[in-house]
C-alpha atoms as a PDB file:
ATOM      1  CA  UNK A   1      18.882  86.133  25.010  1.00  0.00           C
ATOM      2  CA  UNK A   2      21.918  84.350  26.564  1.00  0.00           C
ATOM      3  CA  UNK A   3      24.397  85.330  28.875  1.00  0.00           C
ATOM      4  CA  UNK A   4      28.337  84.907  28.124  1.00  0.00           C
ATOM      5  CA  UNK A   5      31.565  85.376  29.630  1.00  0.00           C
ATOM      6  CA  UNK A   6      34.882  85.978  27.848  1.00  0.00           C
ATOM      7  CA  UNK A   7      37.369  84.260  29.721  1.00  0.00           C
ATOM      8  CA  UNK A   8      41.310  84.443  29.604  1.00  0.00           C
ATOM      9  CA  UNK A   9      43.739  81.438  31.474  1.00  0.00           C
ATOM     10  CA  UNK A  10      47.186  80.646  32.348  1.00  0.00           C
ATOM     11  CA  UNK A  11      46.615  76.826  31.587  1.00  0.00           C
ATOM     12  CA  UNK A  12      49.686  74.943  33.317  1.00  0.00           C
ATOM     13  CA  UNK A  13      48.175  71.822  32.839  1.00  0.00           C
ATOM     14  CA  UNK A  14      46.866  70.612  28.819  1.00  0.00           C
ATOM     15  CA  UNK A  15      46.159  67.172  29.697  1.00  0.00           C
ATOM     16  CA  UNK A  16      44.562  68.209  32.932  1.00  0.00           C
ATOM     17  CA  UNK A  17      42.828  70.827  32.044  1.00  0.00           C
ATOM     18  CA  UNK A  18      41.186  68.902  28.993  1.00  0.00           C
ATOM     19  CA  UNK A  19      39.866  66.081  31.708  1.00  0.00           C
ATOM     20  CA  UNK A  20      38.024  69.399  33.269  1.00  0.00           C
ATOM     21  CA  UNK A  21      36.632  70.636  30.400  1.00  0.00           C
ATOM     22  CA  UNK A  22      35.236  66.595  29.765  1.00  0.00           C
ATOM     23  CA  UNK A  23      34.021  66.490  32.920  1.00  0.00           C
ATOM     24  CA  UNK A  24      31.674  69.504  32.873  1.00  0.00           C
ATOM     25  CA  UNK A  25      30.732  69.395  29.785  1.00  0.00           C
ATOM     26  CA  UNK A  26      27.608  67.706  30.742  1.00  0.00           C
ATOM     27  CA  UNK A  27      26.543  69.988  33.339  1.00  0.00           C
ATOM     28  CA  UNK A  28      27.280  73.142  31.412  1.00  0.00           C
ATOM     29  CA  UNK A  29      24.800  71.682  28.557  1.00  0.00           C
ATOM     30  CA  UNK A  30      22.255  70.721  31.618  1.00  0.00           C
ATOM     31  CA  UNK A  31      22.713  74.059  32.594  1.00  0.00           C
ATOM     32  CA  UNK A  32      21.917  75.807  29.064  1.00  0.00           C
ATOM     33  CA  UNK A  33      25.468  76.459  28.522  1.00  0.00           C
ATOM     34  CA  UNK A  34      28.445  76.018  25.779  1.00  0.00           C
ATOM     35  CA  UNK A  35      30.952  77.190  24.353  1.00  0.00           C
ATOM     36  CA  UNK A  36      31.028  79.535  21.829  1.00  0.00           C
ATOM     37  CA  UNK A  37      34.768  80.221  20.660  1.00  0.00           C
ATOM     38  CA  UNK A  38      37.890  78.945  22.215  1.00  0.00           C
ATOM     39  CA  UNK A  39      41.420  80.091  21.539  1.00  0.00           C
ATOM     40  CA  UNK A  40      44.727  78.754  22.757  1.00  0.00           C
ATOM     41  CA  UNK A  41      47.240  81.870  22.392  1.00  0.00           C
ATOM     42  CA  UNK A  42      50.681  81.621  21.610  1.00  0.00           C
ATOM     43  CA  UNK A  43      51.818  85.606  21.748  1.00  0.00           C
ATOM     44  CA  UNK A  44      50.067  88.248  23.948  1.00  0.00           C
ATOM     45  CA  UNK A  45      50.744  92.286  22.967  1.00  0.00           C
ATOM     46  CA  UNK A  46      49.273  93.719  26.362  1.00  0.00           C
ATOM     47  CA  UNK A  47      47.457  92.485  29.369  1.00  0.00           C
ATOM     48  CA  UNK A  48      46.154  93.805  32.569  1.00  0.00           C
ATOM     49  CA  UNK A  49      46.074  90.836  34.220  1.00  0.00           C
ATOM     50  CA  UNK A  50      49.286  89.734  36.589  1.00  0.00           C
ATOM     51  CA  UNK A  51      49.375  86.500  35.362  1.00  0.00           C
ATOM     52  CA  UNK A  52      49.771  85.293  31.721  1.00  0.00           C
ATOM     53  CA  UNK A  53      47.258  84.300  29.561  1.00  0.00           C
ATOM     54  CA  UNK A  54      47.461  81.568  26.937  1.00  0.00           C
ATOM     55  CA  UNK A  55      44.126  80.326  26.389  1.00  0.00           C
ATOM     56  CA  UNK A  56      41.172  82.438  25.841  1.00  0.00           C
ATOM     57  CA  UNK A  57      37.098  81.574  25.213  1.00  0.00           C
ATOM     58  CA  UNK A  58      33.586  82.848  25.513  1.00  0.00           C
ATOM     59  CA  UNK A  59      30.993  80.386  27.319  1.00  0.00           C
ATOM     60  CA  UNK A  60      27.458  81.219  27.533  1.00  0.00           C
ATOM     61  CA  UNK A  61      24.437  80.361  29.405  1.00  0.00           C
ATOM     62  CA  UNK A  62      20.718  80.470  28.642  1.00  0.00           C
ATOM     63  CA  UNK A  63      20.169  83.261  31.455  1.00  0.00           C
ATOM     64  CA  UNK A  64      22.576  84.962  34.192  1.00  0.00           C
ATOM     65  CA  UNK A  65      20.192  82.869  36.747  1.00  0.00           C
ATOM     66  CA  UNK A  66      21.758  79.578  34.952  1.00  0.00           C
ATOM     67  CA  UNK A  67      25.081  80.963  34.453  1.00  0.00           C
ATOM     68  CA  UNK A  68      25.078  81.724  38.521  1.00  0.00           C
ATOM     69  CA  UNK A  69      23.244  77.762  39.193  1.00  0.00           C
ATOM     70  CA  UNK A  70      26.070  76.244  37.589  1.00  0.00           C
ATOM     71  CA  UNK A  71      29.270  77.612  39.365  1.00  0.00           C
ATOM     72  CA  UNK A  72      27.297  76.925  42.650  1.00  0.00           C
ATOM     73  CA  UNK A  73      26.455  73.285  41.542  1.00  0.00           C
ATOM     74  CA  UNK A  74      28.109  70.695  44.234  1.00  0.00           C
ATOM     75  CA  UNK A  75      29.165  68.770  40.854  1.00  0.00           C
ATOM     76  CA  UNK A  76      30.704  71.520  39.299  1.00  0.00           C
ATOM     77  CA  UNK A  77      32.524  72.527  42.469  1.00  0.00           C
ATOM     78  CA  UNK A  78      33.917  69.352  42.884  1.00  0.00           C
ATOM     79  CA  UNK A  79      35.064  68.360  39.155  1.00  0.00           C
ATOM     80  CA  UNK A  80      36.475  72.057  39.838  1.00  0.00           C
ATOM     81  CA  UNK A  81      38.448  71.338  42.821  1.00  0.00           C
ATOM     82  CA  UNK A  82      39.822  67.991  40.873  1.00  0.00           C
ATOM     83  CA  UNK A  83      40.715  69.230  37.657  1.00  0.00           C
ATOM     84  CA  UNK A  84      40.655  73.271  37.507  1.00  0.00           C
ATOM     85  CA  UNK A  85      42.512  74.205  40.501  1.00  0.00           C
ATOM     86  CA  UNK A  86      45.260  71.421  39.694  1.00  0.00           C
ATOM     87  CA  UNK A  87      45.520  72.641  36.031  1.00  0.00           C
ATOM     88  CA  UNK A  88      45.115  76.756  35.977  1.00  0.00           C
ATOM     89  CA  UNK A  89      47.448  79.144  37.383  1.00  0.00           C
ATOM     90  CA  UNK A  90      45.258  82.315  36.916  1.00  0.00           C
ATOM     91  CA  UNK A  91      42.207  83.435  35.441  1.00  0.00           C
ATOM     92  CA  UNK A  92      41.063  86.689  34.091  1.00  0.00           C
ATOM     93  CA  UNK A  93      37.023  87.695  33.350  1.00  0.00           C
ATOM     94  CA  UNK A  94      37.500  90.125  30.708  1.00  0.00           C
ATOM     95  CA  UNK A  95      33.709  90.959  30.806  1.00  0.00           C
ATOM     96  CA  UNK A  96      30.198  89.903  30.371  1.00  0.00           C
ATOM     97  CA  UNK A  97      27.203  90.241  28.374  1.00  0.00           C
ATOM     98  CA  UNK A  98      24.096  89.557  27.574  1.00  0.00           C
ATOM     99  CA  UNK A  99      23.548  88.518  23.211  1.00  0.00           C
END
């Protein structure tokens, strides 16, 4: 059984955000984790969320216990703090579950 996330973004930054998705791509496989479906959105009909949303995705882990691991990782935090912060405006967890 995995654990996944649905995820919405205000993305400000393509390029930048792209060199944070390379980045921790290795440590979200070392960490059981992928991606499952990823969206960039164009038009949104109605959102809670006070900031808008323009890229959408589900990631998943092999457990809630890895899923937790990996946004504590030092490496994570830090190829966060380089890319992530510099690149995304907002962020919006519209749930999660385990499949």
């Amino acid at each position: 059984m995995t654990h996944e996330l649905m995820v919405g973004l205000h993305v400000t930054d393509d390029a930048l955000y792209h060199d944070y998705r390379t980045a921790m791509a290795p440590l979200l496989a070392a960490h059981g984790g992928g991606f499952r479906y990823d969206f960039t959105i164009a038009k949104v009909l109605k959102s809670a969320s006070e900031h808008p949303i323009n890229r959408v995705f589900a990631i998943y882990f092999a457990s809630k216990e890895h899923m937790d691991r990996f946004f504590a990782h030092p490496d994570y935090l830090a190829i966060k703090a380089k890319f992530f912060a510099r690149s995304v405006a907002g962020t919006t967890i519209f749930g999660g579950y385990e499949r």
